[in-house]
ModelCIF file with pLDDT and N, C-alpha, C, O atoms, coordinates in Angstrom:
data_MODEL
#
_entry.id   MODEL 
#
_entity.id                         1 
_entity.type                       polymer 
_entity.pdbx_number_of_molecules   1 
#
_entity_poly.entity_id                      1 
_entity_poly.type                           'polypeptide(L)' 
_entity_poly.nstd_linkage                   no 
_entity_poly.nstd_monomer                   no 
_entity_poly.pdbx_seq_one_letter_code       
;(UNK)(UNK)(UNK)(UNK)(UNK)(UNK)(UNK)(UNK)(UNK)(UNK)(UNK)(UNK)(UNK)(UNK)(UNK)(UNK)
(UNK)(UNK)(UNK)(UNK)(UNK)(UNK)(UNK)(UNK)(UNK)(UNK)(UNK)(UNK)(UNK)(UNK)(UNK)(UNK)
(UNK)(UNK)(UNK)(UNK)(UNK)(UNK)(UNK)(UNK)(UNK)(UNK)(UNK)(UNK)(UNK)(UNK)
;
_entity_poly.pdbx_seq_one_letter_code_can   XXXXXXXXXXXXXXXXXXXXXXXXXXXXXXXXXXXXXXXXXXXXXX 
_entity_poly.pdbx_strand_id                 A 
#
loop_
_entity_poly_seq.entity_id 
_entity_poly_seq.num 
_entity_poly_seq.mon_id 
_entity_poly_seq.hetero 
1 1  UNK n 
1 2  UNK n 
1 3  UNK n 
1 4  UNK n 
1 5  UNK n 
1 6  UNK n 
1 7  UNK n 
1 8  UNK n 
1 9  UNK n 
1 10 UNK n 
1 11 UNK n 
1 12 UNK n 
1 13 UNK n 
1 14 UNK n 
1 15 UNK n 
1 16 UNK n 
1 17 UNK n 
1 18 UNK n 
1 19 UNK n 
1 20 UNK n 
1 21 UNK n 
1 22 UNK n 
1 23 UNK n 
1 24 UNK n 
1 25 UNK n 
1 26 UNK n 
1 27 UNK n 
1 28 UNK n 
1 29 UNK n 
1 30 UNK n 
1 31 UNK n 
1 32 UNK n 
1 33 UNK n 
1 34 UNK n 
1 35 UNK n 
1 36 UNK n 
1 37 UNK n 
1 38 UNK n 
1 39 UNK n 
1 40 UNK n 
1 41 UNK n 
1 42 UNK n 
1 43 UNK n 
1 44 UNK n 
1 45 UNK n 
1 46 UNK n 
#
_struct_asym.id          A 
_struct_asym.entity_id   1 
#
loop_
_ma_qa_metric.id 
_ma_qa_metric.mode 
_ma_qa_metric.name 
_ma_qa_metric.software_group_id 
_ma_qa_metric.type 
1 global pLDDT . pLDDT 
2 local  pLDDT . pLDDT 
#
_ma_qa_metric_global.metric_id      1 
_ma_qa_metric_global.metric_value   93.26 
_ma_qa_metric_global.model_id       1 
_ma_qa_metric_global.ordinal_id     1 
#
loop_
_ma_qa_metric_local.label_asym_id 
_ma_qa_metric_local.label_comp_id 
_ma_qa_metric_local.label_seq_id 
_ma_qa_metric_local.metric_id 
_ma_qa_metric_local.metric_value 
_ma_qa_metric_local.model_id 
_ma_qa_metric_local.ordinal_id 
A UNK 1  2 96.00 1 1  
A UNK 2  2 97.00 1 2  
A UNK 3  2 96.00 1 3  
A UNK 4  2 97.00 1 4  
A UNK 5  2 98.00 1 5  
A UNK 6  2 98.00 1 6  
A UNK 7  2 98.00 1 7  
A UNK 8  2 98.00 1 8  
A UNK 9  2 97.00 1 9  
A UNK 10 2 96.00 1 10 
A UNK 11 2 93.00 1 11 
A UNK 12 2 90.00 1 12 
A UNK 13 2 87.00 1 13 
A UNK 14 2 89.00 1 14 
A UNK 15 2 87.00 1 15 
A UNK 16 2 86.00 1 16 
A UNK 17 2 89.00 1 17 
A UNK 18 2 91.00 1 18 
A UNK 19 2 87.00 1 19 
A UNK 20 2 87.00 1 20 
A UNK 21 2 91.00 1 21 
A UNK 22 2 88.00 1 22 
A UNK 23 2 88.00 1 23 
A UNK 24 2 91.00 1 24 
A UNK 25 2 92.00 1 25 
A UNK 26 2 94.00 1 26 
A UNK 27 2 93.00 1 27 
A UNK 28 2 93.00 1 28 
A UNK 29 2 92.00 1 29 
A UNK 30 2 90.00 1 30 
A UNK 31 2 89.00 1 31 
A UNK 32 2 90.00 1 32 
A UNK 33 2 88.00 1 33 
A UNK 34 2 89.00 1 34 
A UNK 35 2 91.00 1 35 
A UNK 36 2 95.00 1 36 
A UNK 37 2 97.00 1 37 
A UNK 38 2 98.00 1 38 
A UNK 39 2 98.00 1 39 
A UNK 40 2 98.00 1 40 
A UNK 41 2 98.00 1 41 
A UNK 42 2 98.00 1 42 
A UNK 43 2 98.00 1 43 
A UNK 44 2 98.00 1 44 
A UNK 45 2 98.00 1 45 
A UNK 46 2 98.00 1 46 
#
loop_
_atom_site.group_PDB 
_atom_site.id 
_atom_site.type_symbol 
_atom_site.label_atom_id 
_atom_site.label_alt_id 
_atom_site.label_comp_id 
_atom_site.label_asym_id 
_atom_site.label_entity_id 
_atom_site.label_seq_id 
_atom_site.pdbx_PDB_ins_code 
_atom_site.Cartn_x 
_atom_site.Cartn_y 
_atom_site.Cartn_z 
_atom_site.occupancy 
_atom_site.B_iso_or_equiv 
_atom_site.pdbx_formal_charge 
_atom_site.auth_seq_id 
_atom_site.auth_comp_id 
_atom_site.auth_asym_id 
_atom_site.auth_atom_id 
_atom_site.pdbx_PDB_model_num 
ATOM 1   N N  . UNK A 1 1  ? 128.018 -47.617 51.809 1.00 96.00 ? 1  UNK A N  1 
ATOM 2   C CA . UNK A 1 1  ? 127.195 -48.827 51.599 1.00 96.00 ? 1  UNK A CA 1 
ATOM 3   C C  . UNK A 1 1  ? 127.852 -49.758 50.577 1.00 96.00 ? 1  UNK A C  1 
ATOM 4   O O  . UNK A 1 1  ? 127.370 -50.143 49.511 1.00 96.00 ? 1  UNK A O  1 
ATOM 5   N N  . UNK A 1 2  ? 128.865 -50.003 51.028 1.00 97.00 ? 2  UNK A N  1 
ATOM 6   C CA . UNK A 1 2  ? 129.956 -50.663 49.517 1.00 97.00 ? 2  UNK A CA 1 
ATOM 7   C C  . UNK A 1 2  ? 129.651 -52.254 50.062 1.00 97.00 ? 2  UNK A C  1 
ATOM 8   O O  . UNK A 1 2  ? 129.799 -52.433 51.271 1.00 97.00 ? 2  UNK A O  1 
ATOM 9   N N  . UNK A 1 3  ? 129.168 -53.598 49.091 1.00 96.00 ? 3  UNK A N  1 
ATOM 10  C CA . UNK A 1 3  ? 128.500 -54.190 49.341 1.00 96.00 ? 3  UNK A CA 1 
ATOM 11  C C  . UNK A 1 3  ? 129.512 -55.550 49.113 1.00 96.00 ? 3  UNK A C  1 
ATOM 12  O O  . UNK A 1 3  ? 129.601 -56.310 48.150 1.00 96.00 ? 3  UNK A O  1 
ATOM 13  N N  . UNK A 1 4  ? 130.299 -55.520 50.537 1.00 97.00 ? 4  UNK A N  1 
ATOM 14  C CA . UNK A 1 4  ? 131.776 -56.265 50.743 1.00 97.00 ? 4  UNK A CA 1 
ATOM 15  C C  . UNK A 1 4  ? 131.323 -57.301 51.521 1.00 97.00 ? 4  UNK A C  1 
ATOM 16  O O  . UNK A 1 4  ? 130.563 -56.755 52.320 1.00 97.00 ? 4  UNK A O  1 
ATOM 17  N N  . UNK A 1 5  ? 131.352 -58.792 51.818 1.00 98.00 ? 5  UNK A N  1 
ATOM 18  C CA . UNK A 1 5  ? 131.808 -59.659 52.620 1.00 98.00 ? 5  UNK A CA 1 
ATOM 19  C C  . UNK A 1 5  ? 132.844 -59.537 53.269 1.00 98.00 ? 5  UNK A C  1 
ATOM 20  O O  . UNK A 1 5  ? 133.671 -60.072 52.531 1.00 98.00 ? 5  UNK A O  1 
ATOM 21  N N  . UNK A 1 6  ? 133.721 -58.969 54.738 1.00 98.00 ? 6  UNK A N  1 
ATOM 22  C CA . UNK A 1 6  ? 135.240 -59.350 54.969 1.00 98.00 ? 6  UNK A CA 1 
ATOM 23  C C  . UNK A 1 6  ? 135.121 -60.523 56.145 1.00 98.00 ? 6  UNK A C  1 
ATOM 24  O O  . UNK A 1 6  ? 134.792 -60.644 57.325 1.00 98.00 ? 6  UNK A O  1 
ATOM 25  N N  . UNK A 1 7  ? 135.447 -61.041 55.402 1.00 98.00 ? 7  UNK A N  1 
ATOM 26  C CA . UNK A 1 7  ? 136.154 -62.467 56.304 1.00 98.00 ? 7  UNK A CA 1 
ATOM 27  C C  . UNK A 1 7  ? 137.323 -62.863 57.381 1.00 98.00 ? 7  UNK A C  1 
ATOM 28  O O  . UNK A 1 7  ? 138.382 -63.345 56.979 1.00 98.00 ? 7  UNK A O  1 
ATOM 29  N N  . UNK A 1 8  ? 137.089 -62.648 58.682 1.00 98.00 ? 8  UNK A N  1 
ATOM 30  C CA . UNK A 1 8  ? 138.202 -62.669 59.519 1.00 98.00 ? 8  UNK A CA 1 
ATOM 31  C C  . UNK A 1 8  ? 138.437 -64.699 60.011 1.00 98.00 ? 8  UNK A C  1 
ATOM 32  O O  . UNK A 1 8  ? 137.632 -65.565 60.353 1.00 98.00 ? 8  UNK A O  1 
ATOM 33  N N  . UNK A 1 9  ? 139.305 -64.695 59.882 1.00 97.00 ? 9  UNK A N  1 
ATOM 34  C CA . UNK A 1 9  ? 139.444 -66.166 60.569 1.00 97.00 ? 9  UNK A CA 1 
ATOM 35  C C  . UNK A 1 9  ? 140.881 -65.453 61.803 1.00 97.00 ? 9  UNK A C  1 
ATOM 36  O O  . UNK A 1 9  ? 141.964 -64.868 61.769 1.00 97.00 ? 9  UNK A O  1 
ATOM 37  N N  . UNK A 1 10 ? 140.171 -65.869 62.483 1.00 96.00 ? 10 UNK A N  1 
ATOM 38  C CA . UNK A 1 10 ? 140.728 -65.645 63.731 1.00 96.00 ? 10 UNK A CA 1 
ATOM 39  C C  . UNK A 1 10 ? 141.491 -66.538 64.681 1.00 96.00 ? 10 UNK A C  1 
ATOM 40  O O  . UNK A 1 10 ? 141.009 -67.203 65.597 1.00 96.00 ? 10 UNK A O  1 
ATOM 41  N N  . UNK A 1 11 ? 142.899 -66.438 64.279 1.00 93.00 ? 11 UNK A N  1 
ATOM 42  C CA . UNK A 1 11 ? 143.326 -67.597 65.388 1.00 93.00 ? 11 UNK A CA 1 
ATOM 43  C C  . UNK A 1 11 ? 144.518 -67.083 66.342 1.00 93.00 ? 11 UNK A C  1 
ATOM 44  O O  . UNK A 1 11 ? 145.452 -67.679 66.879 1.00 93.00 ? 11 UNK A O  1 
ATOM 45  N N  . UNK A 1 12 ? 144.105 -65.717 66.336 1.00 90.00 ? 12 UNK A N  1 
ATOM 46  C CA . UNK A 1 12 ? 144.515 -65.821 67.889 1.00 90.00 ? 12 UNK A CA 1 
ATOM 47  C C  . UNK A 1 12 ? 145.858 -65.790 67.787 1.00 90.00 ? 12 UNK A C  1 
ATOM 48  O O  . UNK A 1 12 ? 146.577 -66.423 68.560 1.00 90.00 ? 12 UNK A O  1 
ATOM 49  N N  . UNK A 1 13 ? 146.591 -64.591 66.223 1.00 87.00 ? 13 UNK A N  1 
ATOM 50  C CA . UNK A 1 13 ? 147.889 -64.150 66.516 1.00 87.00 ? 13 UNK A CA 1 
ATOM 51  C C  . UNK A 1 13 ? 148.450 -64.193 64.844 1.00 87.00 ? 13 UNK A C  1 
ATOM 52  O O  . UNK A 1 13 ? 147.608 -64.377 63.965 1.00 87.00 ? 13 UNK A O  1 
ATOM 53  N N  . UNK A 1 14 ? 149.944 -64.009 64.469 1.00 89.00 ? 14 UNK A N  1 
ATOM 54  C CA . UNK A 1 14 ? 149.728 -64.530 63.214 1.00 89.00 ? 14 UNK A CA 1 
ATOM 55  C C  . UNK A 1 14 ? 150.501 -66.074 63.224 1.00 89.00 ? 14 UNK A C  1 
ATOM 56  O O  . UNK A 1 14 ? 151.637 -66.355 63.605 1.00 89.00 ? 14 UNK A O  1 
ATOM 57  N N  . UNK A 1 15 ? 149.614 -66.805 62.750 1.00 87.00 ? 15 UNK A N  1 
ATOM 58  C CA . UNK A 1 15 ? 149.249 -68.413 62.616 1.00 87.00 ? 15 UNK A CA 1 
ATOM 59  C C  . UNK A 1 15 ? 150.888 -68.743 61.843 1.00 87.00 ? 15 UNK A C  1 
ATOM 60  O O  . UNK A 1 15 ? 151.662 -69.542 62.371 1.00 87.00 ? 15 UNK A O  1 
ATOM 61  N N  . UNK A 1 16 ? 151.177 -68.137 60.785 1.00 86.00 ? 16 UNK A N  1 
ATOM 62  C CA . UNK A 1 16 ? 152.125 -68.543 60.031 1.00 86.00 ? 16 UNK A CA 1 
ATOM 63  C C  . UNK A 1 16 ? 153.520 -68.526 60.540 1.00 86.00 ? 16 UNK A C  1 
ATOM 64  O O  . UNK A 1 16 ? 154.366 -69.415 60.445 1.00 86.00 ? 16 UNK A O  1 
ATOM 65  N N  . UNK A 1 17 ? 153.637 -66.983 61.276 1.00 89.00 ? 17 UNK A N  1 
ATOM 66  C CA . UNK A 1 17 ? 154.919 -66.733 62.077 1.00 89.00 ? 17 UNK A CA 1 
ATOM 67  C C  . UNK A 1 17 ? 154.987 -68.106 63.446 1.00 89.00 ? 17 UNK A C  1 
ATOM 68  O O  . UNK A 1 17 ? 155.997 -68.754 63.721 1.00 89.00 ? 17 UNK A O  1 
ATOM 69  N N  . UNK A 1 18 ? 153.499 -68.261 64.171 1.00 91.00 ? 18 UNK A N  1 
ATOM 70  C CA . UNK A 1 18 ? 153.809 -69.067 64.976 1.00 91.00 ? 18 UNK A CA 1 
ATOM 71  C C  . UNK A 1 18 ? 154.408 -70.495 64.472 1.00 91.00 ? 18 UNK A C  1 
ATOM 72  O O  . UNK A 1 18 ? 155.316 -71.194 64.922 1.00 91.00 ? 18 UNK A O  1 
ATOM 73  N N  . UNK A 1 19 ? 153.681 -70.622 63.541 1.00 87.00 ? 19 UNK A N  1 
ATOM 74  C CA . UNK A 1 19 ? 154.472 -72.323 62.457 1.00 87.00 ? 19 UNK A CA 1 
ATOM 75  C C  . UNK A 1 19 ? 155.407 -72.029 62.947 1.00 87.00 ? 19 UNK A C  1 
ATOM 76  O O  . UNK A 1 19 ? 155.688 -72.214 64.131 1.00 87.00 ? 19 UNK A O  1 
ATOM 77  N N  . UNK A 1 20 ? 156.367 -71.282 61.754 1.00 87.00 ? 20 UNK A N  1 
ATOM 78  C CA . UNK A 1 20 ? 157.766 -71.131 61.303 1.00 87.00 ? 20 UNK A CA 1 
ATOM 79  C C  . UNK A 1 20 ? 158.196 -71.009 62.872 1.00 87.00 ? 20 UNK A C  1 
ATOM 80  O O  . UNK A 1 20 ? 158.900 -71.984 63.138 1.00 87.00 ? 20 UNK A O  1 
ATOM 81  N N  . UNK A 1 21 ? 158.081 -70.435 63.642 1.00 91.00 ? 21 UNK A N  1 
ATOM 82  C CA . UNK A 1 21 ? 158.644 -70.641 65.177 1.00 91.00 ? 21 UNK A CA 1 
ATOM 83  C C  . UNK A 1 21 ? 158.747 -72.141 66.192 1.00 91.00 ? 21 UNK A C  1 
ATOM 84  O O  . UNK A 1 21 ? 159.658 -72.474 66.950 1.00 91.00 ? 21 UNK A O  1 
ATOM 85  N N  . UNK A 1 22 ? 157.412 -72.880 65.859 1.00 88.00 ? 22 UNK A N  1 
ATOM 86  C CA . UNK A 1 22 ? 157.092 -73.856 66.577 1.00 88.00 ? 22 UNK A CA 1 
ATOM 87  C C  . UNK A 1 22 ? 158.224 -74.620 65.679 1.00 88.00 ? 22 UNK A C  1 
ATOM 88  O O  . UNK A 1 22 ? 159.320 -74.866 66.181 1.00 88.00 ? 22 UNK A O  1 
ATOM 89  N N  . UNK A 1 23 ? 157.909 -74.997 64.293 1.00 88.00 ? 23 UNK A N  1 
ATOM 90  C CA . UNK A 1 23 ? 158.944 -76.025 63.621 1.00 88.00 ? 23 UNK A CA 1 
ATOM 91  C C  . UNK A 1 23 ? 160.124 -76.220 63.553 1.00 88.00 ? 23 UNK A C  1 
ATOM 92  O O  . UNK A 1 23 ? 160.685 -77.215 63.094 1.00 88.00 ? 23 UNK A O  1 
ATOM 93  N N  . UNK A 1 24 ? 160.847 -74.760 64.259 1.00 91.00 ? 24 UNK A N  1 
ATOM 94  C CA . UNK A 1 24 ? 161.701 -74.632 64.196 1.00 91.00 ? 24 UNK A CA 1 
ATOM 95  C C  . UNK A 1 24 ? 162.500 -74.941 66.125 1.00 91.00 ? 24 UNK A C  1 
ATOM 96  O O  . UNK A 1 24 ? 163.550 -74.425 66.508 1.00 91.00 ? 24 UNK A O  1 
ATOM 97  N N  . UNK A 1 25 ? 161.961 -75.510 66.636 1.00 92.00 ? 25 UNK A N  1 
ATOM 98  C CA . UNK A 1 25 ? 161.793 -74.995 68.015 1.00 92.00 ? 25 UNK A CA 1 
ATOM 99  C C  . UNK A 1 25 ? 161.769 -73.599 68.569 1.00 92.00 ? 25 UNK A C  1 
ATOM 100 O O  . UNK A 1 25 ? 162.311 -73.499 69.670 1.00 92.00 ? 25 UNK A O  1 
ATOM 101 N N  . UNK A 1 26 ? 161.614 -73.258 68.412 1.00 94.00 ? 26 UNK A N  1 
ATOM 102 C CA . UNK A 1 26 ? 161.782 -72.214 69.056 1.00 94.00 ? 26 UNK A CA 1 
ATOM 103 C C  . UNK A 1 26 ? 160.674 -71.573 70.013 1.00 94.00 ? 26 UNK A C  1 
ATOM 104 O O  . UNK A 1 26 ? 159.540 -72.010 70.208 1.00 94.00 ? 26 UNK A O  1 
ATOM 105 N N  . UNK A 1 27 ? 161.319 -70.332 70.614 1.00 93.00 ? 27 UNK A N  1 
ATOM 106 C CA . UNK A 1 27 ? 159.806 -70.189 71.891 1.00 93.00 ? 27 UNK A CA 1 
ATOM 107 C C  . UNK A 1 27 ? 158.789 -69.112 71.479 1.00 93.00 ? 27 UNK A C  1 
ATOM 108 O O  . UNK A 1 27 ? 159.213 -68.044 71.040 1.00 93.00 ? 27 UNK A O  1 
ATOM 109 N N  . UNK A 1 28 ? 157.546 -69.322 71.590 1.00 93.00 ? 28 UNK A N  1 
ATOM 110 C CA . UNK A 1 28 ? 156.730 -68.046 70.586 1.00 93.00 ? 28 UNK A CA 1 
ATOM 111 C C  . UNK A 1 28 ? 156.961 -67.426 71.207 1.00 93.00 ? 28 UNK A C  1 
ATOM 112 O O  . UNK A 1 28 ? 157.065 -67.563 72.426 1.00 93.00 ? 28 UNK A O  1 
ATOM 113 N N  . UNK A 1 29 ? 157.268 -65.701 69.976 1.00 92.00 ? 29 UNK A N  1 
ATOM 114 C CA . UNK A 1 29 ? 158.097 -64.414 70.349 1.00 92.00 ? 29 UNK A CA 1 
ATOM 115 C C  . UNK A 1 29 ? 156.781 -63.286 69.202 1.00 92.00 ? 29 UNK A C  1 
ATOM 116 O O  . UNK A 1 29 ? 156.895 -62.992 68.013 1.00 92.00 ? 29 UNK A O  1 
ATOM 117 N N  . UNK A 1 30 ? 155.840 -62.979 70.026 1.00 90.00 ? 30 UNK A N  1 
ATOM 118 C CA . UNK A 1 30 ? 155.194 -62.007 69.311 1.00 90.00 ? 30 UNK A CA 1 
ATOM 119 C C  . UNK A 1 30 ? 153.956 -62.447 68.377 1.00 90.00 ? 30 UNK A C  1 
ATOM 120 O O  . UNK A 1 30 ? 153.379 -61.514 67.819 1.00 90.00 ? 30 UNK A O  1 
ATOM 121 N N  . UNK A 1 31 ? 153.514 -63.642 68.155 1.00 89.00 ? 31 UNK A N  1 
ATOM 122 C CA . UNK A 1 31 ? 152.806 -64.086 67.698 1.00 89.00 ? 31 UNK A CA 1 
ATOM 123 C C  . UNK A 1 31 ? 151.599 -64.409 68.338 1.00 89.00 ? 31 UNK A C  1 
ATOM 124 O O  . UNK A 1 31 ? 150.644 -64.382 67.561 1.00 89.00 ? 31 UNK A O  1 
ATOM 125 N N  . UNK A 1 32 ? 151.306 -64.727 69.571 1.00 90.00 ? 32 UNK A N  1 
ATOM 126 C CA . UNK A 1 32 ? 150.101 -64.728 70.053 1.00 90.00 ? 32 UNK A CA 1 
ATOM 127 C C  . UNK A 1 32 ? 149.478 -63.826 70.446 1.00 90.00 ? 32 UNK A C  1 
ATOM 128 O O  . UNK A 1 32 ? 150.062 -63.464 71.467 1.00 90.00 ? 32 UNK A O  1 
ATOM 129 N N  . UNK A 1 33 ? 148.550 -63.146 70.270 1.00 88.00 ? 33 UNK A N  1 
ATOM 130 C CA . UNK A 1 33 ? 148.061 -61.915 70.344 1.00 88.00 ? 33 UNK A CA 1 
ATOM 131 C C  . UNK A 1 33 ? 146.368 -62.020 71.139 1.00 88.00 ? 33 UNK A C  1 
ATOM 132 O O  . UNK A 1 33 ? 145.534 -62.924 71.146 1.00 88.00 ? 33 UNK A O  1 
ATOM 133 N N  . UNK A 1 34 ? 146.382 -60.930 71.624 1.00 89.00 ? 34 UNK A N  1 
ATOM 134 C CA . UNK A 1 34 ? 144.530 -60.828 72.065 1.00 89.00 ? 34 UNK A CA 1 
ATOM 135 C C  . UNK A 1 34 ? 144.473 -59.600 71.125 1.00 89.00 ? 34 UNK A C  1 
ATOM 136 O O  . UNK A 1 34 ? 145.028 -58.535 70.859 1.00 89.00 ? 34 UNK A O  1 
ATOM 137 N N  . UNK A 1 35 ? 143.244 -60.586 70.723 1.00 91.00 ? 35 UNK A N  1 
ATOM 138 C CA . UNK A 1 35 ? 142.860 -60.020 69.487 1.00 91.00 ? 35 UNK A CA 1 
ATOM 139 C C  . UNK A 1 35 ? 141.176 -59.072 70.090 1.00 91.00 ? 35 UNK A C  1 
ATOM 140 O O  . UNK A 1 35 ? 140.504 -59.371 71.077 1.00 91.00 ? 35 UNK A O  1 
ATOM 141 N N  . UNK A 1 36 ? 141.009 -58.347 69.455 1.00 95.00 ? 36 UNK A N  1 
ATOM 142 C CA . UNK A 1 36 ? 139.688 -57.589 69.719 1.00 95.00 ? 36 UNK A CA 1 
ATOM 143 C C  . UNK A 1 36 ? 138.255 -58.573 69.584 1.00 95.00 ? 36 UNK A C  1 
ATOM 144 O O  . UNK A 1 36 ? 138.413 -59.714 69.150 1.00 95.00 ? 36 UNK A O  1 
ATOM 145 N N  . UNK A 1 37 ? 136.934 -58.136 69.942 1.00 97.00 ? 37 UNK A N  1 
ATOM 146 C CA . UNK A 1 37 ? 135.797 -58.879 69.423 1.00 97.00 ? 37 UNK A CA 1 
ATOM 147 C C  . UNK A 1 37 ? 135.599 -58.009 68.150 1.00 97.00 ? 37 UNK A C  1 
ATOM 148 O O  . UNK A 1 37 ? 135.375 -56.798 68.131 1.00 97.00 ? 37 UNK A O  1 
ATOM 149 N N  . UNK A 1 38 ? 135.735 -58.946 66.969 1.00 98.00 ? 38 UNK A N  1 
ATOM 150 C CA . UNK A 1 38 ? 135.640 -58.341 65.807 1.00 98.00 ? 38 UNK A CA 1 
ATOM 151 C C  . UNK A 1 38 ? 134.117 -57.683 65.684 1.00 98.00 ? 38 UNK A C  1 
ATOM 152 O O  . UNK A 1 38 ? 133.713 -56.552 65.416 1.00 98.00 ? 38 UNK A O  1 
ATOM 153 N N  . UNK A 1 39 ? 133.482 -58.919 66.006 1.00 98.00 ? 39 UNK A N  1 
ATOM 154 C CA . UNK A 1 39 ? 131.984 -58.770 66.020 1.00 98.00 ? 39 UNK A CA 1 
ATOM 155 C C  . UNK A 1 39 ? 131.259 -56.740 66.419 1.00 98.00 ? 39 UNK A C  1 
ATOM 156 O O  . UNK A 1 39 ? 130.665 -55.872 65.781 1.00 98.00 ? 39 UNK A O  1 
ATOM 157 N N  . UNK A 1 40 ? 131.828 -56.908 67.831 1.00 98.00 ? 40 UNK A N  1 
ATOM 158 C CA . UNK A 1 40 ? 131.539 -55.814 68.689 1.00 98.00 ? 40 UNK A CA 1 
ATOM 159 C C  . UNK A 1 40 ? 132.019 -54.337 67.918 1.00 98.00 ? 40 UNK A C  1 
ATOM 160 O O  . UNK A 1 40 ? 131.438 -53.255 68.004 1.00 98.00 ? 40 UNK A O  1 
ATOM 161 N N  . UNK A 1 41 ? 133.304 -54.663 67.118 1.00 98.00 ? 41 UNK A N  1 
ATOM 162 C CA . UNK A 1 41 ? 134.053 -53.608 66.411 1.00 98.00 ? 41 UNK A CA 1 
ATOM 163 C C  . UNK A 1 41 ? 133.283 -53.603 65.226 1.00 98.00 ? 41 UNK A C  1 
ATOM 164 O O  . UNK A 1 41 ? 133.240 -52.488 64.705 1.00 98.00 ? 41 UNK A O  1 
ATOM 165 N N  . UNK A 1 42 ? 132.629 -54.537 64.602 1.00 98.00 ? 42 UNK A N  1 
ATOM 166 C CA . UNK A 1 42 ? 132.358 -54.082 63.074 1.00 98.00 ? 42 UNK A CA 1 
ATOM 167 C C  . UNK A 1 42 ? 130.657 -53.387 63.822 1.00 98.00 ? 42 UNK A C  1 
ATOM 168 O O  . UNK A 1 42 ? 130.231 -52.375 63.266 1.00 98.00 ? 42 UNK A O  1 
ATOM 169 N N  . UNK A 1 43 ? 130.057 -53.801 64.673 1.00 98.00 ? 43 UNK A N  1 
ATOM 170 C CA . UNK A 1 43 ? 128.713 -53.058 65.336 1.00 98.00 ? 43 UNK A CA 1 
ATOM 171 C C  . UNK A 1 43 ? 129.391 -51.522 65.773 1.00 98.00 ? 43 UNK A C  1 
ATOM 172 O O  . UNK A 1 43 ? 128.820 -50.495 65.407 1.00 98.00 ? 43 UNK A O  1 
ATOM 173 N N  . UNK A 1 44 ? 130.186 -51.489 66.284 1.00 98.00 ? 44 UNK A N  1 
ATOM 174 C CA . UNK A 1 44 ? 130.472 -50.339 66.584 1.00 98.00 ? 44 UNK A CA 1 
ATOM 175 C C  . UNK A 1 44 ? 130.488 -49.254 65.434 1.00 98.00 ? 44 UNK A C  1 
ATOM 176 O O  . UNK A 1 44 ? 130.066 -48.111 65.608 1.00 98.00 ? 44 UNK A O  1 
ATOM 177 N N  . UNK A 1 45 ? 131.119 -49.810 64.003 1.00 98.00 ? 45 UNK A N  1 
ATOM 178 C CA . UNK A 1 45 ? 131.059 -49.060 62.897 1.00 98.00 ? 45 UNK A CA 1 
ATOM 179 C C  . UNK A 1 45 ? 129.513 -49.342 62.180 1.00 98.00 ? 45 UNK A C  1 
ATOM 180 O O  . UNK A 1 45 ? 129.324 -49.041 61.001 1.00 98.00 ? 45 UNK A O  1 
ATOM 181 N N  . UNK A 1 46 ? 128.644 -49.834 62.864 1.00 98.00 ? 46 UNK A N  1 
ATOM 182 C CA . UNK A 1 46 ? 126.919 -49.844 62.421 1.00 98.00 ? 46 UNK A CA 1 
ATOM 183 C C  . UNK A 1 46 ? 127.560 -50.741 60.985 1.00 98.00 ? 46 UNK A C  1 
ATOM 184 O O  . UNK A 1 46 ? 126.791 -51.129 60.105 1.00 98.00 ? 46 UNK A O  1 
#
């Protein structure tokens, strides 16, 4: 019962690697991801 807020912002891969890829041209390599329903996963742990 440890009495935590965790905060997911979710966009769908890691955001920063995709930058540094896009700015650079380059073609996204591993960064876009399907991500889970966080929602459904943190219910699952009640």
């Amino acid at each position: 019962r440890i009495p935590l807020t965790a905060v997911i912002v979710d966009d769908g891969g890691y955001g920063m690697l995709r930058f540094d890829q896009d700015r650079r041209g380059h073609p996204r390599e591993g960064v876009d991801l399907d991500t889970p329903d966080f929602v459904a996963l943190a219910a699952a742990f009640g």
